[in-house]
Protein backbone atom coordinates (compact mmCIF):
# COMPACT_ATOMS: atom_id res chain seq x y z
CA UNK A 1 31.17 -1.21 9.90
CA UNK A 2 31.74 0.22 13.04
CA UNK A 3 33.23 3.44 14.95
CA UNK A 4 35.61 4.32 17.34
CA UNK A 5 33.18 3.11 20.05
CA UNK A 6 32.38 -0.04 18.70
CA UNK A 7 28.50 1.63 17.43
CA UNK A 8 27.47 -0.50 14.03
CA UNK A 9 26.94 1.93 11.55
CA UNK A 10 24.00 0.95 9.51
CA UNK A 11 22.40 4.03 8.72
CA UNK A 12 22.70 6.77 5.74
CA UNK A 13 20.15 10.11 6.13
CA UNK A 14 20.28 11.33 2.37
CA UNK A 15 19.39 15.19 1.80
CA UNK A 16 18.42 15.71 -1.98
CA UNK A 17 17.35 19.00 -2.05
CA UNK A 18 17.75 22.13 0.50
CA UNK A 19 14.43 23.41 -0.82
CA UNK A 20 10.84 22.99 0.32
CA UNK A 21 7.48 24.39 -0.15
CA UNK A 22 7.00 25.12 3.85
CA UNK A 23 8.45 27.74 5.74
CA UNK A 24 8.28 25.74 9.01
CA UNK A 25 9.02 28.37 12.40
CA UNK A 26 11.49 25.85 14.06
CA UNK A 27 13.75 25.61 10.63
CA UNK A 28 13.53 28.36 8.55
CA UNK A 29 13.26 32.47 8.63
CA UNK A 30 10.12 33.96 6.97
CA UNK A 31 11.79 35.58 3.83
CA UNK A 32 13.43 31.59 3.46
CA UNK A 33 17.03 30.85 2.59
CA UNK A 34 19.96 31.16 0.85
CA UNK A 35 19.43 28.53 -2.14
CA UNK A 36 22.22 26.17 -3.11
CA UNK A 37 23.11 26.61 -6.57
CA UNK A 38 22.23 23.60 -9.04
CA UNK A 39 25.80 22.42 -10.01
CA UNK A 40 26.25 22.16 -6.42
CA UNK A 41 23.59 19.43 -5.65
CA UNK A 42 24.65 16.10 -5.84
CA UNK A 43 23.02 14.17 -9.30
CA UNK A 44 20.99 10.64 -8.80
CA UNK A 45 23.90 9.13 -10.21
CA UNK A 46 26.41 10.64 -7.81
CA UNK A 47 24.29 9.72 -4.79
CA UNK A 48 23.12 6.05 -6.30
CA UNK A 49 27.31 5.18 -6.57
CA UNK A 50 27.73 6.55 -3.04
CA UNK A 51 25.10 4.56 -1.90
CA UNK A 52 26.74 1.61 -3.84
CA UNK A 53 29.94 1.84 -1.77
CA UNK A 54 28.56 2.64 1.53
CA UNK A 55 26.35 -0.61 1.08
CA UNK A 56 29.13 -2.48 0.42
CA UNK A 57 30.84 -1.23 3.78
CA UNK A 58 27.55 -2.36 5.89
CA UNK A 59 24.97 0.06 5.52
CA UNK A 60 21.60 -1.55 5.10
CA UNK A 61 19.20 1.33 5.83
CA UNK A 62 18.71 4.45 3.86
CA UNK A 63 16.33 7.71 4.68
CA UNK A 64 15.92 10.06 1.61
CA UNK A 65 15.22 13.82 3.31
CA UNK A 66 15.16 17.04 2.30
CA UNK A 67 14.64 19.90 2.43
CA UNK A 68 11.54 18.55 1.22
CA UNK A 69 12.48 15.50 -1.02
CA UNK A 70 9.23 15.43 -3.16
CA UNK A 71 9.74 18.91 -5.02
CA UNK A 72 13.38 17.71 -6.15
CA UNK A 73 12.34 16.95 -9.72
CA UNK A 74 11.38 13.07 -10.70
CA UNK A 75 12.45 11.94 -7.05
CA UNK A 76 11.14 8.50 -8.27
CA UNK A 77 14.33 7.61 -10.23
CA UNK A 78 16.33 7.68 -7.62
CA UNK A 79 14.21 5.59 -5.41
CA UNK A 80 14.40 2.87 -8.02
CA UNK A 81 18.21 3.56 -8.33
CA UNK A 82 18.64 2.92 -5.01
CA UNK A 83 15.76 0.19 -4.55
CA UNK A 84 18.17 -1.79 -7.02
CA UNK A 85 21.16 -1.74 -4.90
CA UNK A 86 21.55 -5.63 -3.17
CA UNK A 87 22.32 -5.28 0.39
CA UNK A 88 19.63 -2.31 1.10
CA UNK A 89 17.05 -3.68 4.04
CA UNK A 90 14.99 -0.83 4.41
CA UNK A 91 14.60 1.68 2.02
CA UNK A 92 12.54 5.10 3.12
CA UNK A 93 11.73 8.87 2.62
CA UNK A 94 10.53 11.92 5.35
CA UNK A 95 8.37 14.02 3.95
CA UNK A 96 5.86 17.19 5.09
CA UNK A 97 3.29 15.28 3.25
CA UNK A 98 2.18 18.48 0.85
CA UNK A 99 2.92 16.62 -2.45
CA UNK A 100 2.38 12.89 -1.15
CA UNK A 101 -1.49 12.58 -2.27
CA UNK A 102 0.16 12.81 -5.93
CA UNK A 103 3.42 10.65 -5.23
CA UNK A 104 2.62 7.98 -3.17
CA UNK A 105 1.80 5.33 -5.75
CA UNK A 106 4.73 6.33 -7.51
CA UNK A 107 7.00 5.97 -4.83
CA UNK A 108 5.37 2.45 -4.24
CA UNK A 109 6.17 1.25 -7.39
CA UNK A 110 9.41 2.76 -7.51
CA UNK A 111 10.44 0.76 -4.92
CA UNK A 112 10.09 2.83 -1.45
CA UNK A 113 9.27 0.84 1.32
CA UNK A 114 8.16 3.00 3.89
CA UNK A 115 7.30 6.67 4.93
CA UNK A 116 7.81 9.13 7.71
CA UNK A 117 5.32 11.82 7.86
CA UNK A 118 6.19 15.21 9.60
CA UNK A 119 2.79 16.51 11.20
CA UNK A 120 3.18 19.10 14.02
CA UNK A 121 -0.97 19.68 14.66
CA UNK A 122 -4.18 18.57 13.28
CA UNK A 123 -5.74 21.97 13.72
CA UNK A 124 -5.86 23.45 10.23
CA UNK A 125 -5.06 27.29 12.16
CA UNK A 126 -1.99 25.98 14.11
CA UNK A 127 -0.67 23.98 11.30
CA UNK A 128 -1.02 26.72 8.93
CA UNK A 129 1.00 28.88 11.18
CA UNK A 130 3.62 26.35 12.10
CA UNK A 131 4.64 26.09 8.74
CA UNK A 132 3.55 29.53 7.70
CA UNK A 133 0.71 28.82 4.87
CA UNK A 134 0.63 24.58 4.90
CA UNK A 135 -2.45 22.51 4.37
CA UNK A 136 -3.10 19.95 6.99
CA UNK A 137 -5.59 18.54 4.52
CA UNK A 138 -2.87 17.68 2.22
CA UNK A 139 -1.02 16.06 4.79
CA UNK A 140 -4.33 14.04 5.68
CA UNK A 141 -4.91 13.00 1.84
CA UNK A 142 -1.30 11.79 2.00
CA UNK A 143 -1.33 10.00 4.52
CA UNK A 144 -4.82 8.22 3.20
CA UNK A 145 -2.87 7.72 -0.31
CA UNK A 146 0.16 5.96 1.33
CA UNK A 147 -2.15 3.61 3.40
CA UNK A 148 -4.25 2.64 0.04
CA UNK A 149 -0.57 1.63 -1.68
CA UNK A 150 0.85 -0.02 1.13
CA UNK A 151 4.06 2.62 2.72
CA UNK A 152 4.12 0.29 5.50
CA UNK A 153 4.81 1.43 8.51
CA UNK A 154 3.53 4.99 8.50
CA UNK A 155 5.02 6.88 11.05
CA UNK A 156 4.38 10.34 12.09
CA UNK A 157 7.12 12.59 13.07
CA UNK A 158 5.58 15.88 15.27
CA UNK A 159 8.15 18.20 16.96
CA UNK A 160 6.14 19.44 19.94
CA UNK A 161 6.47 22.61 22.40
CA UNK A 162 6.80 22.87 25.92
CA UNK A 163 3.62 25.21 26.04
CA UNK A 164 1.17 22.88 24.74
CA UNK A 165 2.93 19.30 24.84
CA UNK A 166 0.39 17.93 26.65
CA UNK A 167 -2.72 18.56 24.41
CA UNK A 168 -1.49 18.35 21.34
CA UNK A 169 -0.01 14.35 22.32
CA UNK A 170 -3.27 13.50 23.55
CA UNK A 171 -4.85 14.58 20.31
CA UNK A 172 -2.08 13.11 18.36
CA UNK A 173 -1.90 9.36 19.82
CA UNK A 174 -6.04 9.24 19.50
CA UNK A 175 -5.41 9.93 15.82
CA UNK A 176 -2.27 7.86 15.47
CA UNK A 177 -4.15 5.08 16.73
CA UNK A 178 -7.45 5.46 15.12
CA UNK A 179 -5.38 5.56 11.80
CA UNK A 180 -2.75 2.93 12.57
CA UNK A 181 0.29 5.29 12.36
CA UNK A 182 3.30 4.99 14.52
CA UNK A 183 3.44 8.18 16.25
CA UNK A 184 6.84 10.03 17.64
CA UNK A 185 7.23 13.23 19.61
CA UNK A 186 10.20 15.26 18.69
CA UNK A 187 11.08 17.94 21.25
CA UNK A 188 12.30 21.08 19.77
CA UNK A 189 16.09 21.30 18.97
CA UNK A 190 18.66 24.22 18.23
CA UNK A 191 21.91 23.07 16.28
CA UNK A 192 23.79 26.27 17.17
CA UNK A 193 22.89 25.98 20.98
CA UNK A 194 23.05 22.49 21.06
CA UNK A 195 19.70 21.51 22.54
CA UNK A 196 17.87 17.70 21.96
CA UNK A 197 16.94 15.06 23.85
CA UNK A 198 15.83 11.42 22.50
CA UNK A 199 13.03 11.06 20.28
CA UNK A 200 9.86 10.14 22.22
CA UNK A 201 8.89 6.83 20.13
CA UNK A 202 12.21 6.41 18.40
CA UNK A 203 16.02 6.05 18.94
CA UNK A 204 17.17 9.70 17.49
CA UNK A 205 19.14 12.04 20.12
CA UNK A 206 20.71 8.64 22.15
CA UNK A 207 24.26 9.52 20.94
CA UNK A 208 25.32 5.78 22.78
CA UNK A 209 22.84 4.19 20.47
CA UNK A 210 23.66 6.44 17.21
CA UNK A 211 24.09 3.95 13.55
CA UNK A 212 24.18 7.29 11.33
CA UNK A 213 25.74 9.49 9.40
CA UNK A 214 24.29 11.75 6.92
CA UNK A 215 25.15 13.32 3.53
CA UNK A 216 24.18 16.49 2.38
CA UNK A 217 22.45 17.73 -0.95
CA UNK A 218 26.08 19.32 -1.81
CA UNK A 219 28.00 16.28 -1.04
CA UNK A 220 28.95 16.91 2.54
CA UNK A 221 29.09 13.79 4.72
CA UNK A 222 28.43 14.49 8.41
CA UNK A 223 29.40 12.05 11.39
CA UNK A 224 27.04 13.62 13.37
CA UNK A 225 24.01 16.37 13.29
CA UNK A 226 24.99 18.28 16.16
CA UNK A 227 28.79 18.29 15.21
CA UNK A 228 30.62 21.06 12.11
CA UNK A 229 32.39 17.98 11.06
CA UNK A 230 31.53 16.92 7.59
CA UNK A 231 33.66 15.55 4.55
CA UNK A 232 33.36 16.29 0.79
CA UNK A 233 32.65 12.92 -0.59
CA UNK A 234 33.47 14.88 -4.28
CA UNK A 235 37.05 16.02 -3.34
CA UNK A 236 38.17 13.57 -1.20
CA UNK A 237 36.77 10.48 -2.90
CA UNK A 238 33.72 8.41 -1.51
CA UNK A 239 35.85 6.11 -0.02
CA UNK A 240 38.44 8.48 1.66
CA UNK A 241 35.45 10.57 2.92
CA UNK A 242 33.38 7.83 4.18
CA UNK A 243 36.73 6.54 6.06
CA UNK A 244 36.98 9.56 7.65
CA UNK A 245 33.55 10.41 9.13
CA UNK A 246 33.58 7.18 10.49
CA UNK A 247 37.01 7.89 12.16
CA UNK A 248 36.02 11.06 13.33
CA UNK A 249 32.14 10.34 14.54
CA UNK A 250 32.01 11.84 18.04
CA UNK A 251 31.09 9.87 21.26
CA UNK A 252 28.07 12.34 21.64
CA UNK A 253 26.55 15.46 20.22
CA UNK A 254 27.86 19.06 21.03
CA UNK A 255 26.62 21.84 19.12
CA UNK A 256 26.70 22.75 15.02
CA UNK A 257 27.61 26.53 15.16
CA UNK A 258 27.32 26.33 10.64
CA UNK A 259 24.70 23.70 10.19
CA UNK A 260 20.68 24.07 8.90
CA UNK A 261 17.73 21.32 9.32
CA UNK A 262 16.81 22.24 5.80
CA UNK A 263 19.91 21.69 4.27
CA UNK A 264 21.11 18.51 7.00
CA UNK A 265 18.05 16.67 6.80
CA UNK A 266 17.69 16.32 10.56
């Protein structure tokens, strides 16, 4: 499946849940966010058939995101839902790593093949006020727990600032390589002003590159994270609305004046 540009598209970004139990000071206000009601979050069922179909057009790697995907309730089923679908090459999930020391082995045997961590600082202080009140010491135990099951790669995702970029990568790659992680920097984006730049250590932000689209927890499907367009795979049909935001994917990224990194995924 390809775009107007001739990009393969081989890539869905699945948000399950606009929730999480961070307050992170890049994503979120202090006092949180508006919550999506229930009856307007997609169902495993309704995101397993989607996945179905968009398999069957030529995707053949999925990302389950959040929000924070492991506080959506029994997040395992649909990892085996979609760990059953033929055509699926890489199966994965991002995660803040708070809840992973109690899901990784479940995750494992439901069929997830790999793991993105997001860890923005090793220093219990800083990370506590990054994400206003995490544990880095649950992110460390998760990480530990995915190694001993076998989330292979690990990679660690760490959005870095301009004021201490330096330090904080040189402590970062000397624990990303005593661990055996594989370690990218993330520079600090804004949707509504349209700031990012490609991912140190990975392929995200290189719009001439992009394989992706993404669907929301509400059943939005977005050609592009720094674009308003999106398509309601519930009203139009999964079909019509996956024709469409593959139509309609931009050349590059502009600016999302309605969108959220909790509720996108990013």
């Amino acid at each position: 499946m390809t775009d107007r540009f001739g990009r393969a598209i081989n890539y869905l970004r699945i948000s399950v849940t606009d929730r999480c139990n961070l307050r992170c000071l890049y994503c979120m206000p202090p006092q949180g966010v508006p919550l999506l009601h229930h009856s307007a979050i997609l169902s495993y069922d309704q995101i397993t058939d989607f996945a179905k179909l968009a398999v069957s057009k030529g995707i053949s790697k999925i990302r389950v995101t959040g929000g924070e995907p492991l506080v959506r309730k029994e997040i395992e089923k649909l990892i085996t839902k979609l760990a059953l679908i033929d055509g699926i090459a890489d199966l994965s999930l991002t995660t803040n790593g708070q809840l992973l020391n109690q899901k990784a082995a479940h995750l494992k045997a439901a069929g997830l093949q790999r793991i993105n961590i997001s860890l923005d600082s090793l220093d219990p202080e800083q990370y506590r006020l990054i994400t206003r009140g995490g544990e880095v010491g649950n992110v460390l135990e998760g990480i530990k727990a995915a190694q001993r099951v076998g989330l292979s790669p690990i990679k660690i995702n760490c959005v870095v600032h301009i004021e201490h970029h330096d330090t904080q990568k040189e402590v970062m790659q000397q624990f990303a390589q005593r661990e055996g992680l594989e370690l990218r920097f993330i520079h600090q984006m804004s949707l509504h002003q349209g700031h990012f730049s490609v991912v140190e250590g990975g392929s995200g932000g290189d719009c001439a590159r992009c394989n992706r689209l993404r669907l929301t927890a509400n059943g939005m499907l977005k050609p592009c994270l720094f674009s308003d367009l999106e398509y309601n795979i519930r009203s139009m049909g999964y079909a019509e609305a996956l024709e469409a935001t593959l139509i309609h994917k931009p050349p590059k990224g502009t600016q999302s004046h309605y969108g959220s990194f909790y509720r996108i995924g990013g």
